[in-house]
N, C-alpha and C. Protein backbone atom coordinates (compact mmCIF):
# COMPACT_ATOMS: atom_id res chain seq x y z
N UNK A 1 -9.09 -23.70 -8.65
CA UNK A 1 -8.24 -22.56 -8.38
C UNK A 1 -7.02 -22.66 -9.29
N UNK A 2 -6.64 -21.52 -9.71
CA UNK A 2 -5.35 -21.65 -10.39
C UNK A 2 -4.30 -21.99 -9.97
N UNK A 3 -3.14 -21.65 -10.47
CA UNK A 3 -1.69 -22.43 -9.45
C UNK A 3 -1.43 -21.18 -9.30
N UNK A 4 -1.81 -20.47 -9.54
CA UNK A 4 -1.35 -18.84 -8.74
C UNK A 4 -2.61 -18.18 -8.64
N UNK A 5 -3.18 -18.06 -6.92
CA UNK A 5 -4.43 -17.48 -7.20
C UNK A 5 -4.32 -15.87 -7.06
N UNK A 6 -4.98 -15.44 -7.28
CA UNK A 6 -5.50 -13.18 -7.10
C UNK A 6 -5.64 -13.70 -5.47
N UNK A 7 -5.09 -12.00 -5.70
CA UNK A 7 -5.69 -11.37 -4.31
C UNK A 7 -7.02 -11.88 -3.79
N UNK A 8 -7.72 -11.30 -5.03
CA UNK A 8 -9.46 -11.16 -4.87
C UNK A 8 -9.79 -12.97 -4.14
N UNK A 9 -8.94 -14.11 -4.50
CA UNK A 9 -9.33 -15.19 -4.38
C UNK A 9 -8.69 -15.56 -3.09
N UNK A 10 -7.53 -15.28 -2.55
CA UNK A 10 -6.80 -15.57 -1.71
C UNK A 10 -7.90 -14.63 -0.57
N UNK A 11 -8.03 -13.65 -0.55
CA UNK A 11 -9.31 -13.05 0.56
C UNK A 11 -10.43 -13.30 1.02
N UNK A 12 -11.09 -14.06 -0.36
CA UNK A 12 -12.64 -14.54 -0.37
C UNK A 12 -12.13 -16.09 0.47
N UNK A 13 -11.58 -16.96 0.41
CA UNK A 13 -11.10 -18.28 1.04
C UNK A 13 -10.75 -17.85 2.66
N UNK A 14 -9.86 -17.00 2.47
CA UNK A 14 -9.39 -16.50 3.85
C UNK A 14 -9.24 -15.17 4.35
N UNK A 15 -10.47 -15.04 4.90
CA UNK A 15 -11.10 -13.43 5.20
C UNK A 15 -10.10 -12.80 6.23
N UNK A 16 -9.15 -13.34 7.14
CA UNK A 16 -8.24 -13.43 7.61
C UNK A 16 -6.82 -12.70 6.87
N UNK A 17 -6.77 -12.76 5.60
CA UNK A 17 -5.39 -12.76 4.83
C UNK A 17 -4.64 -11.37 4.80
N UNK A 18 -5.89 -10.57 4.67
CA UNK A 18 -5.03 -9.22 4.62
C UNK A 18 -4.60 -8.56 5.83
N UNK A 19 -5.10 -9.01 6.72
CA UNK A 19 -4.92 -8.83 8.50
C UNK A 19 -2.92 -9.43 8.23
N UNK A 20 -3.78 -10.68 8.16
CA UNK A 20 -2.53 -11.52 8.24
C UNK A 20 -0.52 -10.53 7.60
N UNK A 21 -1.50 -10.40 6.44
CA UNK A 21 -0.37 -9.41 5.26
C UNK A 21 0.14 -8.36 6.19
N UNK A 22 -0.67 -7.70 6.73
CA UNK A 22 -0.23 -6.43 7.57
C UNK A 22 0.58 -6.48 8.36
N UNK A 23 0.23 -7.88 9.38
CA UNK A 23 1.27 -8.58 10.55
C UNK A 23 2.61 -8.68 9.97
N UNK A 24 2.56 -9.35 8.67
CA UNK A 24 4.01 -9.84 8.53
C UNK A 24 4.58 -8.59 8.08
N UNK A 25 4.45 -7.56 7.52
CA UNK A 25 5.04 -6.21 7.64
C UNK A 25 5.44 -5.68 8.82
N UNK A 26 4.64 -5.63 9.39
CA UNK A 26 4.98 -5.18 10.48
C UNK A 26 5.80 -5.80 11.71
N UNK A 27 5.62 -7.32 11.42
CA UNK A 27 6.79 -8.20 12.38
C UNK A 27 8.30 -7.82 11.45
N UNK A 28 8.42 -7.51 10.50
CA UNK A 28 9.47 -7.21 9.56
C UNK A 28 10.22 -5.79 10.07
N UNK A 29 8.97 -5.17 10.18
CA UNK A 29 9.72 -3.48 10.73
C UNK A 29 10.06 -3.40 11.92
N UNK A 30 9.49 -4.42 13.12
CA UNK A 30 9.90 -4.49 14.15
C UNK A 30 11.40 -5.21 14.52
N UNK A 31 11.84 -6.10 13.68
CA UNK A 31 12.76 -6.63 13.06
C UNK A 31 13.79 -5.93 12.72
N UNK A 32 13.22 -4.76 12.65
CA UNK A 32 14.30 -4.13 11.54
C UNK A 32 14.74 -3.72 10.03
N UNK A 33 14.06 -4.34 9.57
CA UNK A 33 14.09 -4.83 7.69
C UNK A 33 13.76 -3.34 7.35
N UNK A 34 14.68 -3.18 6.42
CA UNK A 34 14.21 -2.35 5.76
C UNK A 34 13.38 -2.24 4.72
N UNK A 35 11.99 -1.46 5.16
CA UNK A 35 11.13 -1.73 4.26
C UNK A 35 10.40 -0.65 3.09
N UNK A 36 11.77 0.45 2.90
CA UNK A 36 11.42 1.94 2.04
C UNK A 36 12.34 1.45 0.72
N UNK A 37 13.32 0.54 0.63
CA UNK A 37 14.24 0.69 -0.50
C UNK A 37 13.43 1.03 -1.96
N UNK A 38 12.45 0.28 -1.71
CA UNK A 38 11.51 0.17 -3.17
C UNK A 38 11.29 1.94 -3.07
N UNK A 39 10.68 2.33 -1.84
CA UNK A 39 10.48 3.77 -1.99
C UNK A 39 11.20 4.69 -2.21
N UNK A 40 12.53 4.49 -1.87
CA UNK A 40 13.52 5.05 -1.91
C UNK A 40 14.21 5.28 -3.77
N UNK A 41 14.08 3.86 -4.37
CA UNK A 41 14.18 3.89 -5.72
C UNK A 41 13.64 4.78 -6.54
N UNK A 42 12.48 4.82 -6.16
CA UNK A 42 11.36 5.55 -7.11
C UNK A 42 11.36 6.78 -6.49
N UNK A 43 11.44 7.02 -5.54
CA UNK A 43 12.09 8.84 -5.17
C UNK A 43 12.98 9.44 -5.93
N UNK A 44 13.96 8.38 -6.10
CA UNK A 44 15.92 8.87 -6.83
C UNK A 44 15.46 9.15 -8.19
N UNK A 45 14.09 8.51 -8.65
CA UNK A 45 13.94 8.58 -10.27
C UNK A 45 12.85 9.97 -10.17
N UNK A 46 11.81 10.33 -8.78
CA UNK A 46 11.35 11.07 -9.82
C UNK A 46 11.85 12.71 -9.31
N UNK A 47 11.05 13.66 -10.31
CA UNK A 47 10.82 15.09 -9.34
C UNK A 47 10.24 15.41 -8.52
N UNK A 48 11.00 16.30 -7.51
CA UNK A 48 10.15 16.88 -6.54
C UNK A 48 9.14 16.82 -6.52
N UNK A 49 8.38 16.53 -5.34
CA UNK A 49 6.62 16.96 -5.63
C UNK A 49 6.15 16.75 -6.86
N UNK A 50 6.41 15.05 -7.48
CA UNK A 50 6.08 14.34 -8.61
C UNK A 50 4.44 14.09 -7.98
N UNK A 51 3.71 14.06 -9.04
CA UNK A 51 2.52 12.71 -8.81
C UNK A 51 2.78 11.68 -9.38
N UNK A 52 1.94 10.33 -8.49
CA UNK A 52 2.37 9.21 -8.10
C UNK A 52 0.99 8.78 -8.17
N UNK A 53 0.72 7.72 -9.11
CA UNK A 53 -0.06 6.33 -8.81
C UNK A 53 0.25 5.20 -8.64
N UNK A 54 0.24 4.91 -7.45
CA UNK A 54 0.32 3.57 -6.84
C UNK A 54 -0.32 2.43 -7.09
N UNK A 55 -0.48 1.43 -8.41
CA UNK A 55 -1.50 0.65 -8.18
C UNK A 55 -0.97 -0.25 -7.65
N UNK A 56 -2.45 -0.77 -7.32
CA UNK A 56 -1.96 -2.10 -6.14
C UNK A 56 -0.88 -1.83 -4.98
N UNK A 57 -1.46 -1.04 -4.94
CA UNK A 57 -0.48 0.00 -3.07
C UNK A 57 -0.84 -0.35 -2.12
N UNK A 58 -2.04 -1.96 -1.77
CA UNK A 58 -2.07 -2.75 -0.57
C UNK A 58 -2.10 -1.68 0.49
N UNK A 59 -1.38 -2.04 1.40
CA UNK A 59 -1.12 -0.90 2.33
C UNK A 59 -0.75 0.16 2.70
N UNK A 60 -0.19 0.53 1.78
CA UNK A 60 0.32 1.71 2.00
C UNK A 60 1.86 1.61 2.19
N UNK A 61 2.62 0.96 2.18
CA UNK A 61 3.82 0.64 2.34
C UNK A 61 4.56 1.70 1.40
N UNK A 62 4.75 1.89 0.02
CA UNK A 62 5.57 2.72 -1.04
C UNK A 62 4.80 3.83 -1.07
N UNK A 63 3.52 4.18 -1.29
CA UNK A 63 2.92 5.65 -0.90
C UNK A 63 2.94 5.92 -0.18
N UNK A 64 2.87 5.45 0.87
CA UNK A 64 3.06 6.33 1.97
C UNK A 64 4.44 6.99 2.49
N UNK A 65 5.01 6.55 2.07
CA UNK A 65 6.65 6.79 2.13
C UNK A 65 6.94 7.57 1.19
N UNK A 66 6.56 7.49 -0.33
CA UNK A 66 6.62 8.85 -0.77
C UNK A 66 5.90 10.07 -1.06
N UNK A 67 4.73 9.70 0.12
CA UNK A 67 4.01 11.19 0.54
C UNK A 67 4.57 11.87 1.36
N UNK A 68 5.32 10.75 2.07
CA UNK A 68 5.94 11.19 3.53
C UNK A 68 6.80 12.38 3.09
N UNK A 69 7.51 12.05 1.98
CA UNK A 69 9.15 12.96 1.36
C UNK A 69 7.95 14.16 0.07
N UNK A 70 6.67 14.04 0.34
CA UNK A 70 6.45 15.28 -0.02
C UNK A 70 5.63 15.10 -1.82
N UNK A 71 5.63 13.55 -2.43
CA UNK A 71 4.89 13.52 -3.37
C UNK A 71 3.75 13.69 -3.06
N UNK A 72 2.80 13.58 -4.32
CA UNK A 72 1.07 13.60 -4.24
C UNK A 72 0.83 12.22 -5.15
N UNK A 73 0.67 11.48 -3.75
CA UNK A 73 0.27 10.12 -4.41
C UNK A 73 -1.37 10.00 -4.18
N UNK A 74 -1.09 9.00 -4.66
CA UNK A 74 -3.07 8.24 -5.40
C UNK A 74 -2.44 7.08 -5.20
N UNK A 75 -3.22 5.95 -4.39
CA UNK A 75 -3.27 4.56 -3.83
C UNK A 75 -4.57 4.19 -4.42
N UNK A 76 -4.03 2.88 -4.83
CA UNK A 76 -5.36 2.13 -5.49
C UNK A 76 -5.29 0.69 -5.22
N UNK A 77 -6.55 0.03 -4.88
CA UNK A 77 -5.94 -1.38 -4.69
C UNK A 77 -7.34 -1.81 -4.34
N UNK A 78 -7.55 -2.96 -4.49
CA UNK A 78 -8.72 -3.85 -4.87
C UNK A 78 -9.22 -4.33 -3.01
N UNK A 79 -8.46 -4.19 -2.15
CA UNK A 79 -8.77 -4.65 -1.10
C UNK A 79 -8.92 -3.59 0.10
N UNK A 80 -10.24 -3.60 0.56
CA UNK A 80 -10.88 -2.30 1.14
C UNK A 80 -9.99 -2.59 2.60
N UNK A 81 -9.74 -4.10 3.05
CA UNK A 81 -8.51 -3.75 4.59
C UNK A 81 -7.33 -3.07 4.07
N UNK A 82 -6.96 -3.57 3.41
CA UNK A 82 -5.36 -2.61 2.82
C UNK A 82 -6.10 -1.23 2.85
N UNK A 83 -6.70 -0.63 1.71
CA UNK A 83 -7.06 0.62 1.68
C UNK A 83 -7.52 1.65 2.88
N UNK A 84 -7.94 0.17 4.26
CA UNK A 84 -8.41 1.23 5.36
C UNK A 84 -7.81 1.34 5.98
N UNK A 85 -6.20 0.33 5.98
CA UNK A 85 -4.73 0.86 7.15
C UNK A 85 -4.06 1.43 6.22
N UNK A 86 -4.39 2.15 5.16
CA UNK A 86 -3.10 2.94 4.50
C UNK A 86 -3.91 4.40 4.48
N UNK A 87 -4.86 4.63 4.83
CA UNK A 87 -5.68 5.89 5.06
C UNK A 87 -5.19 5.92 6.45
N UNK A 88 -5.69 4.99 7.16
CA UNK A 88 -5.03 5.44 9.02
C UNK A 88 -3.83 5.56 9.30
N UNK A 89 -2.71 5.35 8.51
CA UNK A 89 -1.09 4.99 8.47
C UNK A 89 -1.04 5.99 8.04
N UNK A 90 -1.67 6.40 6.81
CA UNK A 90 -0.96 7.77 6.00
C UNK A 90 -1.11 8.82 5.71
N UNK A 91 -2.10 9.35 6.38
CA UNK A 91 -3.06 10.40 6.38
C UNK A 91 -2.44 11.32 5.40
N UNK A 92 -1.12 11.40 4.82
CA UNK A 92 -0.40 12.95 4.82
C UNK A 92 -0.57 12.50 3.22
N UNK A 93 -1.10 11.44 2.47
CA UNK A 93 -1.16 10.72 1.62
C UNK A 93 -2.93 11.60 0.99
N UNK A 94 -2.82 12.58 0.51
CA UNK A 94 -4.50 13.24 0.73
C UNK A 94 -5.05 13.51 -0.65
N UNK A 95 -5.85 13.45 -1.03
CA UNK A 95 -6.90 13.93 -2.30
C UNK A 95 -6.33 13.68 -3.67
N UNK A 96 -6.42 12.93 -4.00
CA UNK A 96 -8.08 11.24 -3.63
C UNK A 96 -7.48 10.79 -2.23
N UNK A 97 -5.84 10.92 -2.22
CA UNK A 97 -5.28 10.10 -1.49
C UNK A 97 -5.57 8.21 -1.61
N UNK A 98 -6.14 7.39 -0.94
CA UNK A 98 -6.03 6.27 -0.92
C UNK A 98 -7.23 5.54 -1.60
N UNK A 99 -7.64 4.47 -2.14
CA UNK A 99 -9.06 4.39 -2.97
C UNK A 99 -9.03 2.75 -3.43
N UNK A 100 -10.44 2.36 -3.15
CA UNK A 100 -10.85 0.66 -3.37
C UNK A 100 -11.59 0.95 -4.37
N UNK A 101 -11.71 0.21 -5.17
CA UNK A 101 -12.93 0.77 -6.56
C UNK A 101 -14.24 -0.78 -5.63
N UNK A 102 -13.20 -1.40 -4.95
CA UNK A 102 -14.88 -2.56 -4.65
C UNK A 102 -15.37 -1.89 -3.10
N UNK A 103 -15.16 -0.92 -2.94
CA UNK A 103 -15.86 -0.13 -1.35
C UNK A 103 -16.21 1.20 -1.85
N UNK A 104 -16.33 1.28 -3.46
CA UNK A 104 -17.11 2.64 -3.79
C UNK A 104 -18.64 2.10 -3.70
């Protein structure tokens, strides 16, 4: 293994991980943390009702937040659990909306 492994490797070892990923977001928001600033950045930079590709948009965390304020994002990301709580989280996130190229 490398000294920094992928996603793809960190999942296949521990089928567990992206569950895991989701928890700690979400123990974070329950917390309090603010977890839009990143979204918030990239709002201030673009236009109205910009399109948006998200790669590696995991969960849905930054697209979904700026579908929420009305972009047309596209989520992409290699891990079909991320891709299937950021479709149930973000519905408003639509066509392609959210997308795994390894669960086509």
């Amino acid at each position: 293994m490398s000294e920094h492994p992928t996603w793809l490797q960190l999942t296949t070892d521990d089928p567990g991980h992206s569950h895991a990923y989701i928890q700690r977001f979400r123990r974070l928001a329950e917390q309090g943390q603010d977890l839009a600033g990143e979204a918030r950045l990239v709002d201030a930079m673009l236009q109205r009702e910009s399109r948006v590709l998200d790669a590696g948009c995991g969960f849905g965390r930054i697209g979904g937040w700026l579908a929420g304020v009305g972009h047309e994002v596209v989520g992409v990301d290699i891990d079909p659990v991320l891709i299937e709580h950021a479709r149930g989280n973000h519905p408003e996130a639509t066509s392609p909306g959210w997308t795994c190229p390894r669960s086509a």
